[in-house]
C-alpha atoms as a PDB file:
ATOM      1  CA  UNK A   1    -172.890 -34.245-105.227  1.00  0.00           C
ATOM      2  CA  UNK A   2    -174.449 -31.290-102.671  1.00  0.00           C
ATOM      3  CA  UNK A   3    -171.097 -29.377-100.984  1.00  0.00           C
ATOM      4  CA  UNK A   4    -172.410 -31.142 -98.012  1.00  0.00           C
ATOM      5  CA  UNK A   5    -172.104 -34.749 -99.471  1.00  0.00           C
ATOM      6  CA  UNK A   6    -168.449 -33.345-100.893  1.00  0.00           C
ATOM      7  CA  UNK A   7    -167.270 -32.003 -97.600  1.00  0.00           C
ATOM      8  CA  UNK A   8    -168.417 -35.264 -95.974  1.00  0.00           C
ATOM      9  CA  UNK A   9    -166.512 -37.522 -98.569  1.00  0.00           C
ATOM     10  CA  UNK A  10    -163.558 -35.856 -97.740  1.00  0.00           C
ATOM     11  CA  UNK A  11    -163.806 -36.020 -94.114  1.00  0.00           C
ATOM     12  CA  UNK A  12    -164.414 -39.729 -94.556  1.00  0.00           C
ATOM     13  CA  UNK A  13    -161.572 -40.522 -96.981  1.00  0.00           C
ATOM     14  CA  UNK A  14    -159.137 -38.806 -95.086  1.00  0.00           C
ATOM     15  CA  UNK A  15    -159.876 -40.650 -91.706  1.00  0.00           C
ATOM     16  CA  UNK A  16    -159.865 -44.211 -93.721  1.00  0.00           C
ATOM     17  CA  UNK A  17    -156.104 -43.181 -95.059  1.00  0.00           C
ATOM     18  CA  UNK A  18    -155.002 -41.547 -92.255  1.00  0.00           C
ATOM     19  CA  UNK A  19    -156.669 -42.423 -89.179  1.00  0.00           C
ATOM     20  CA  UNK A  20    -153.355 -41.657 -86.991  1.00  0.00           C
ATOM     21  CA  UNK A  21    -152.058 -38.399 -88.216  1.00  0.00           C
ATOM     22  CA  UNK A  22    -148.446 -37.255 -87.047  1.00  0.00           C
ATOM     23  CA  UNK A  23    -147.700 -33.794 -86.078  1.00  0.00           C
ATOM     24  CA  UNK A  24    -144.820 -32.925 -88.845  1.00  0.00           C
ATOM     25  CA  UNK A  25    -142.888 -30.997 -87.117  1.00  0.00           C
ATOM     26  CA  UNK A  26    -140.322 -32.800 -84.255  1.00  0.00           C
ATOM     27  CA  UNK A  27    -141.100 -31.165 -81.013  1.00  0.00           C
ATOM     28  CA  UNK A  28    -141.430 -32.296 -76.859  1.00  0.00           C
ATOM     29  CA  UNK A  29    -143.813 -29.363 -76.003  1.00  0.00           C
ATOM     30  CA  UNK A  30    -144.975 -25.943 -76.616  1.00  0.00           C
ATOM     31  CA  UNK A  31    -141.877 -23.884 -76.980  1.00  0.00           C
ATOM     32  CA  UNK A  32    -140.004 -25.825 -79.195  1.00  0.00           C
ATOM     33  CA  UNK A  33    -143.157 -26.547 -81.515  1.00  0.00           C
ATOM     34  CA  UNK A  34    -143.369 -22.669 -81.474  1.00  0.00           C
ATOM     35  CA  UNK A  35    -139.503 -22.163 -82.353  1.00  0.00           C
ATOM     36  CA  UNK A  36    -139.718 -24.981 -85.138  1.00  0.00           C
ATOM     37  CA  UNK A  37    -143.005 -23.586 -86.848  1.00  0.00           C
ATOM     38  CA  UNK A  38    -141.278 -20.263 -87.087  1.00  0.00           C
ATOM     39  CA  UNK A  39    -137.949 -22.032 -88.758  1.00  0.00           C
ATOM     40  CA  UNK A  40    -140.743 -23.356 -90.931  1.00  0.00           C
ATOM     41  CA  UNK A  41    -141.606 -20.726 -93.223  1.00  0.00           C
ATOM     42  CA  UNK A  42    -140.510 -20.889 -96.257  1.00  0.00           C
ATOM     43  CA  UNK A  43    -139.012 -23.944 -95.257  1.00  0.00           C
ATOM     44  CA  UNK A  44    -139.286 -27.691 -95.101  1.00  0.00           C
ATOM     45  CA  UNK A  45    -140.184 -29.435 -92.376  1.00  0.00           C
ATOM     46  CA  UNK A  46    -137.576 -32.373 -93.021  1.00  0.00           C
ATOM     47  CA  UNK A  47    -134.875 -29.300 -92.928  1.00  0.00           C
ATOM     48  CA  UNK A  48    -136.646 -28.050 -89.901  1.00  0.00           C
ATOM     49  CA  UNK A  49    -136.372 -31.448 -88.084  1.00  0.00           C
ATOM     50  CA  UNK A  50    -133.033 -31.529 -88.988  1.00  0.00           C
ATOM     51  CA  UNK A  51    -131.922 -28.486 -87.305  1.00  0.00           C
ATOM     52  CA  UNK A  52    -134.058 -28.300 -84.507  1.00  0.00           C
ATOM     53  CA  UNK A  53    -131.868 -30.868 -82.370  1.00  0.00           C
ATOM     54  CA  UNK A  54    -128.744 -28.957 -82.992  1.00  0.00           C
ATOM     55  CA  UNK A  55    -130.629 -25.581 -81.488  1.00  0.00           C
ATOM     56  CA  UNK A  56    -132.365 -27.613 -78.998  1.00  0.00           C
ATOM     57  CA  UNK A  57    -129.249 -29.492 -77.256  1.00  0.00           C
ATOM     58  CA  UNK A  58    -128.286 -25.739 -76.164  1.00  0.00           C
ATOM     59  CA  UNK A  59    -131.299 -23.836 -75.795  1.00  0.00           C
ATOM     60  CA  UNK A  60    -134.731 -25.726 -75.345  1.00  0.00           C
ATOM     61  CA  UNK A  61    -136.600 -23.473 -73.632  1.00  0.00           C
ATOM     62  CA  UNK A  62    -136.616 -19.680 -73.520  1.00  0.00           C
ATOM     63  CA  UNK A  63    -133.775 -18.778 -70.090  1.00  0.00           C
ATOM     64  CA  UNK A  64    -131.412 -20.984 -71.982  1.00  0.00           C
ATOM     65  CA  UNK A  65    -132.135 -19.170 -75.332  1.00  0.00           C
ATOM     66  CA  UNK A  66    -131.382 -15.926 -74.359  1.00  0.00           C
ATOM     67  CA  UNK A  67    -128.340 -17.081 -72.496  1.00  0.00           C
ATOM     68  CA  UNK A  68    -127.152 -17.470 -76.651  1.00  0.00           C
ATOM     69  CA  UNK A  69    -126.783 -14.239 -78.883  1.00  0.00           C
ATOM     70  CA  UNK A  70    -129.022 -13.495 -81.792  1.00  0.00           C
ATOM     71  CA  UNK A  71    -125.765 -14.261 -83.708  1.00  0.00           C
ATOM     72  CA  UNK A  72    -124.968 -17.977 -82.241  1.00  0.00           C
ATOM     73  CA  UNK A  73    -128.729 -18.646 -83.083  1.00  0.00           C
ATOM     74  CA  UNK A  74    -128.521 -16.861 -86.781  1.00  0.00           C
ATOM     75  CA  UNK A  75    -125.513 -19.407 -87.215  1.00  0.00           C
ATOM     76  CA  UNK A  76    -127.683 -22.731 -86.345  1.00  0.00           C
ATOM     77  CA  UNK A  77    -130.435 -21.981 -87.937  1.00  0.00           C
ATOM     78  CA  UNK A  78    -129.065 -20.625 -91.240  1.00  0.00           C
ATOM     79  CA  UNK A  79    -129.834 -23.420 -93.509  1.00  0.00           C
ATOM     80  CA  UNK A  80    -134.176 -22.889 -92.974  1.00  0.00           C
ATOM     81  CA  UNK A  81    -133.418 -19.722 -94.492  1.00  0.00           C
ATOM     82  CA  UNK A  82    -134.378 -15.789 -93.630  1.00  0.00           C
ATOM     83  CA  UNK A  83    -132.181 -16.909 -90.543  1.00  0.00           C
ATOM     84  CA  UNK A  84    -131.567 -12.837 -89.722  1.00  0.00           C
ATOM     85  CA  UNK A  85    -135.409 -12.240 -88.906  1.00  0.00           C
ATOM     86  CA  UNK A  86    -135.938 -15.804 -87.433  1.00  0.00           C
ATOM     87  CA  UNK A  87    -133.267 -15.559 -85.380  1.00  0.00           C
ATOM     88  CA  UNK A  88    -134.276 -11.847 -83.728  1.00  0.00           C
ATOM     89  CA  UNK A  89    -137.748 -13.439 -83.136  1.00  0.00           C
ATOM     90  CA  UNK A  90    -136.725 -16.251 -81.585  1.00  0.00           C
ATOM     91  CA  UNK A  91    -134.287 -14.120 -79.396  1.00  0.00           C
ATOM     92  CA  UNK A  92    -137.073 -11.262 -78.734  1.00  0.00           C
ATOM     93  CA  UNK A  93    -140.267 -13.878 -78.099  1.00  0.00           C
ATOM     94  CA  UNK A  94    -137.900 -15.755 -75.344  1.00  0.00           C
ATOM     95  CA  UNK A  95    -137.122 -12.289 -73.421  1.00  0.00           C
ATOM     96  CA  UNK A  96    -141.254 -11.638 -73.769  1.00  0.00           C
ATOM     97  CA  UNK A  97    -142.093 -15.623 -72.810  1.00  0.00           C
ATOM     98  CA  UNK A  98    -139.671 -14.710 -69.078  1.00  0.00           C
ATOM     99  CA  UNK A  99    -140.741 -11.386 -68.718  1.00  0.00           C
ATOM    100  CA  UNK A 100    -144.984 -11.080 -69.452  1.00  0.00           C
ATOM    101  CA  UNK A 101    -145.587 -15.037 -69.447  1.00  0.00           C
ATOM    102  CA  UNK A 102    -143.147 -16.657 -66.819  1.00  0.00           C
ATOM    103  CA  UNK A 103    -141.565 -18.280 -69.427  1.00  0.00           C
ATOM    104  CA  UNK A 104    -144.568 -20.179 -70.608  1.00  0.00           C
ATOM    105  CA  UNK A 105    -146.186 -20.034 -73.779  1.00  0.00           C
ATOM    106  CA  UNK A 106    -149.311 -18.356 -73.322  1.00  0.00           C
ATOM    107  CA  UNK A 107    -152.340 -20.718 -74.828  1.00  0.00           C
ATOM    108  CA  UNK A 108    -153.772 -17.494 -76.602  1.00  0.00           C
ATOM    109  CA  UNK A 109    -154.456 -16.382 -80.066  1.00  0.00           C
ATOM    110  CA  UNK A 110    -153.729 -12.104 -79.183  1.00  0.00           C
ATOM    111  CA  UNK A 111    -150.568 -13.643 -76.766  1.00  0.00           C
ATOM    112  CA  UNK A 112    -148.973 -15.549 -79.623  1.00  0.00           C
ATOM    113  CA  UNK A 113    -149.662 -13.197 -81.985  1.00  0.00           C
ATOM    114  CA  UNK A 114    -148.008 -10.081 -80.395  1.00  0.00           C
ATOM    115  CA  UNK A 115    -144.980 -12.549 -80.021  1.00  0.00           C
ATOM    116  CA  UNK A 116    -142.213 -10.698 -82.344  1.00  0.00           C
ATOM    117  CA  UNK A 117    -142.093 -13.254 -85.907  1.00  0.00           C
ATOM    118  CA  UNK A 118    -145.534 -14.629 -84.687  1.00  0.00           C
ATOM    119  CA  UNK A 119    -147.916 -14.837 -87.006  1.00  0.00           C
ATOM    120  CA  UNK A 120    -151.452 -16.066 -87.643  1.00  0.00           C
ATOM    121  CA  UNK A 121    -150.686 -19.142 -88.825  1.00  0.00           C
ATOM    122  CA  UNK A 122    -148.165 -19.827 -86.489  1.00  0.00           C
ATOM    123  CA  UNK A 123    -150.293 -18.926 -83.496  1.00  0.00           C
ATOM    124  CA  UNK A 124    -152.664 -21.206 -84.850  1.00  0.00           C
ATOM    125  CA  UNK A 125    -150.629 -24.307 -85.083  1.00  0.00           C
ATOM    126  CA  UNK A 126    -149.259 -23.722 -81.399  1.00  0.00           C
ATOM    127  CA  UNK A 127    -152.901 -23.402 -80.687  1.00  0.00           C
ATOM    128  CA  UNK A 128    -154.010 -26.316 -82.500  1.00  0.00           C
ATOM    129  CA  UNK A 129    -150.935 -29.050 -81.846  1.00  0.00           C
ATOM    130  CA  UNK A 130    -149.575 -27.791 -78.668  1.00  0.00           C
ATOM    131  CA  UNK A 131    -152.972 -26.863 -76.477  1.00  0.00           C
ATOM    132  CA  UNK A 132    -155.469 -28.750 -78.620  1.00  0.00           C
ATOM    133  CA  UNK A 133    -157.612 -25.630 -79.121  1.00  0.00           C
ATOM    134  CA  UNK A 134    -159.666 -25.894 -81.987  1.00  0.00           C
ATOM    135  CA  UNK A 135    -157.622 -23.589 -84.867  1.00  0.00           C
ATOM    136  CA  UNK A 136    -157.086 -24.507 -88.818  1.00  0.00           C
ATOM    137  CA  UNK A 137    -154.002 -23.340 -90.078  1.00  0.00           C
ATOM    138  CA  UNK A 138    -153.762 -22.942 -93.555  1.00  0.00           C
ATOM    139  CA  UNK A 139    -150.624 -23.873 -95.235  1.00  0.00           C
ATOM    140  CA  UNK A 140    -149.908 -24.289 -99.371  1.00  0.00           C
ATOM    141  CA  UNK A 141    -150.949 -27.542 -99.244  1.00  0.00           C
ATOM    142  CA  UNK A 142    -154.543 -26.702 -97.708  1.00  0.00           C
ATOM    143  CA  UNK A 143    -154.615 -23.593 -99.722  1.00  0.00           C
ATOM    144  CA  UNK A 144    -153.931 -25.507-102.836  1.00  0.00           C
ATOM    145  CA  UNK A 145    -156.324 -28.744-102.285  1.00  0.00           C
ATOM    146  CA  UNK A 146    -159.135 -26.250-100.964  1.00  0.00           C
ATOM    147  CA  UNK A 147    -159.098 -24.905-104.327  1.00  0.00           C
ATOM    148  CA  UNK A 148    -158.659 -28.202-106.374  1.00  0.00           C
ATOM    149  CA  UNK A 149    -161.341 -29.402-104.629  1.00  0.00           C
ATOM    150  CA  UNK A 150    -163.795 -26.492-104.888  1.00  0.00           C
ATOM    151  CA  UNK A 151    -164.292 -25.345-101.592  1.00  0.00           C
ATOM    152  CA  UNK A 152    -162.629 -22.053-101.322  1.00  0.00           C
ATOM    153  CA  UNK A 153    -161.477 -19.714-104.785  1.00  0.00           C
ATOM    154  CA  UNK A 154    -158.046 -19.311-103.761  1.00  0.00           C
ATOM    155  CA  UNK A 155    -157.934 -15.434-103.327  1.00  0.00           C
ATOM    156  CA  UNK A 156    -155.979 -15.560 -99.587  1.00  0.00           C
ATOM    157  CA  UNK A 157    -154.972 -17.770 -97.138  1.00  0.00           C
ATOM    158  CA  UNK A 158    -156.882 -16.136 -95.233  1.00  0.00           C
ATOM    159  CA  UNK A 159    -160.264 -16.468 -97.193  1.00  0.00           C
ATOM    160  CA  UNK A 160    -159.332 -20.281 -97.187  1.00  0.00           C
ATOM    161  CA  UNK A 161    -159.089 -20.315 -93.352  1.00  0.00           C
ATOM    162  CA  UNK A 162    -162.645 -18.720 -93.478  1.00  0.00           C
ATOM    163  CA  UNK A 163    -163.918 -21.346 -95.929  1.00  0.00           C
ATOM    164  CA  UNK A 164    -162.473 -24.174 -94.365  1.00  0.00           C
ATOM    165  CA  UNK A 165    -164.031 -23.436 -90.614  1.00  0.00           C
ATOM    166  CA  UNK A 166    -167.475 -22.691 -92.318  1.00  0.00           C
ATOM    167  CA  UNK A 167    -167.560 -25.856 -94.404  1.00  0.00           C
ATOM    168  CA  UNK A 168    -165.675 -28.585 -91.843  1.00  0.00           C
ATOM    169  CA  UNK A 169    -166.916 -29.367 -88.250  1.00  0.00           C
ATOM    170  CA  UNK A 170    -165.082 -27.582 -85.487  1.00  0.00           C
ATOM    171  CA  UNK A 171    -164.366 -30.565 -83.670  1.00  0.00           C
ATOM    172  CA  UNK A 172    -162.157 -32.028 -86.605  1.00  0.00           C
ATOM    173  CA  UNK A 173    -160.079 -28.982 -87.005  1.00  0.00           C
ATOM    174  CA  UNK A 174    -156.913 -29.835 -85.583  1.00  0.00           C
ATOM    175  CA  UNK A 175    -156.900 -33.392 -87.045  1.00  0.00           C
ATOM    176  CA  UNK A 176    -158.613 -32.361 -90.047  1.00  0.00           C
ATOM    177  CA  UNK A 177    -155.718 -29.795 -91.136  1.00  0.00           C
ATOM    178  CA  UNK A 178    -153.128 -31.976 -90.545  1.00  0.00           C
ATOM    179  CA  UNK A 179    -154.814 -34.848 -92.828  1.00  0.00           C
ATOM    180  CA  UNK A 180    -155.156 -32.746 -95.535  1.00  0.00           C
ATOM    181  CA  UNK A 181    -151.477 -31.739 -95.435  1.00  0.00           C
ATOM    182  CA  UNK A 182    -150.538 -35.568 -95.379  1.00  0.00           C
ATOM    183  CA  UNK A 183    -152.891 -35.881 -98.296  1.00  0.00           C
ATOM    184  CA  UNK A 184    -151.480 -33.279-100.297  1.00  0.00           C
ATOM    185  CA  UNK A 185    -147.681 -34.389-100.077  1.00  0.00           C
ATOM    186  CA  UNK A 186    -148.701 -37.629-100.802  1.00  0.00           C
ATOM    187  CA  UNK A 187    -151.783 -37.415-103.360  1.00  0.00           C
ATOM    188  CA  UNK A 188    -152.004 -33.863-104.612  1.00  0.00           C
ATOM    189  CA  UNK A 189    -148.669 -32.329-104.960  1.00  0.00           C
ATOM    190  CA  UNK A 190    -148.315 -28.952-106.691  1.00  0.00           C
ATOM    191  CA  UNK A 191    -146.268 -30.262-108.869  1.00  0.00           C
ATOM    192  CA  UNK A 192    -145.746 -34.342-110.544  1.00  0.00           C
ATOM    193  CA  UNK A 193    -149.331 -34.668-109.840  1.00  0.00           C
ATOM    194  CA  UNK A 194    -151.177 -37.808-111.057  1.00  0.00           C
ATOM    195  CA  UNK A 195    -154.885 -37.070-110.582  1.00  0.00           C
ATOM    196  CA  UNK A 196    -155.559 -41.087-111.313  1.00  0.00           C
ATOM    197  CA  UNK A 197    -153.782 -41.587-107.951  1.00  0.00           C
ATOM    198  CA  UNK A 198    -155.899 -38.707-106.794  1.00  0.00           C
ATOM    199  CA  UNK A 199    -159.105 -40.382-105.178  1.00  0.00           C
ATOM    200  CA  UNK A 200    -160.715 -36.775-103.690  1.00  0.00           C
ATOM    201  CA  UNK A 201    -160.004 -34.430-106.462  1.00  0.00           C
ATOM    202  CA  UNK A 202    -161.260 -37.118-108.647  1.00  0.00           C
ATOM    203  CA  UNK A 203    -164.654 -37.225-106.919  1.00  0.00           C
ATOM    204  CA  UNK A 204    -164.866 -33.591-105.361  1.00  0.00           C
ATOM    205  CA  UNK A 205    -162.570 -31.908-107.810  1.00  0.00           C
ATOM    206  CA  UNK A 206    -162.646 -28.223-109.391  1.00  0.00           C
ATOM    207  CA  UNK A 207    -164.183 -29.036-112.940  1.00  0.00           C
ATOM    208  CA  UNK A 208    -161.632 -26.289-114.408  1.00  0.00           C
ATOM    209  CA  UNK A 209    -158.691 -28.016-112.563  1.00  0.00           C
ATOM    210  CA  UNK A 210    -159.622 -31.128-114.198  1.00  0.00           C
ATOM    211  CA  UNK A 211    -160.380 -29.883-117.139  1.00  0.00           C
ATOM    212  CA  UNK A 212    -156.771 -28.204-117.255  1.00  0.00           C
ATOM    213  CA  UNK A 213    -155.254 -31.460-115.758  1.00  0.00           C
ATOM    214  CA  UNK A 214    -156.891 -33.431-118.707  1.00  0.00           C
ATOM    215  CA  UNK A 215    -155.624 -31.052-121.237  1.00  0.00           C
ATOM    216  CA  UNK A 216    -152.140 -30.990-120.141  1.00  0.00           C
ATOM    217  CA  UNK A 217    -151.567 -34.415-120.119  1.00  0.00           C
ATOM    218  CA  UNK A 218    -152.903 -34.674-124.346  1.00  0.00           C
ATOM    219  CA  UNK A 219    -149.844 -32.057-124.807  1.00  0.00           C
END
């Protein structure tokens, strides 16, 4: 198979298993999607949809949060972890969301990203989910199943971002990302991976990961 034919198996098998694709993350618009992708990191999203709600029912929007203390929010959030620098974010982007954006989150890649705890990948999910501009965030999952699959070497995240906008269709982005994340919780896990359930690496797949797969499995 040409790269072409691979990208455009994988673009097909993902919209015949998930042609609805839910946004992981629990949110009701673009602040709290913001707030729970930065509880996110280096956390899980079923912990992060657990906690949300309890931060939510007293601050859901950025006049209520900073009504709180960076202490009252450290306390809610503690169980996603790093909870000290999440919480002084989520404090310091609310006071910057009233005071440059009239409390709106601005629908910008240099806006989001000068947010304090904002990074690239965040800004690009708030991009992607929350405005429906056309962004790719790269996660482990994409970042691992870019490389099974051949289509980036694995180097950075942010190489794999690169790779992944040159090789996929812009207008597929934001669904496309989110498929592929489905896909590798369900299908290509990082670990307890069974590549005879694996349909994509199977056809597309790294001949090295294979290979290694193969050999693991005789041990």
């Amino acid at each position: 198979m040409t790269k072409a034919e691979k990208v455009a198996f994988v673009i097909d098998t993902l919209e015949n298993i998930y042609p609805e694709v839910p946004i992981p993350l629990d949110h009701k618009d673009p602040y709290t999607l913001l707030i729970a992708v930065l509880l996110s990191a280096q956390c899980t999203d079923v912990r992060v949809n657990q906690i949300t709600p309890l931060l939510f029912a007293k601050a859901d929007n950025p006049y209520d949060m900073i009504k709180m203390t960076q202490e009252e929010i450290k306390e809610i959030i503690r169980p996603c972890g790093l909870s000290p620098m999440k919480s002084k974010g989520i404090y310091e982007l609310s006071h910057i969301l009233i005071e440059k954006h009239n409390g709106e989150v601005p629908a910008s890649f240099p806006d989001l990203e000068e947010l304090p705890a904002v990074g690239h990948k965040t800004a690009s999910v708030v991009m992607s989910q929350a405005f429906n501009i056309p962004a790719f965030p790269v996660d482990t999952h994409i970042h691992r199943l870019m490389y099974r699959w051949g289509f980036s070497n694995g180097s950075t995240v942010q190489q794999t971002e690169k790779d992944a906008k040159r090789l996929f269709p812009k207008e597929k982005w934001n669904k496309l990302h989110l498929q592929i994340i489905w896909y590798g919780r369900e299908y290509c896990q990082a670990r307890g991976w069974k590549l005879e359930n694996d349909v994509i690496t199977q056809t597309v797949g790294r001949k090295s990961v294979i290979k290694e797969y193969l050999q693991n499995q005789k041990k």
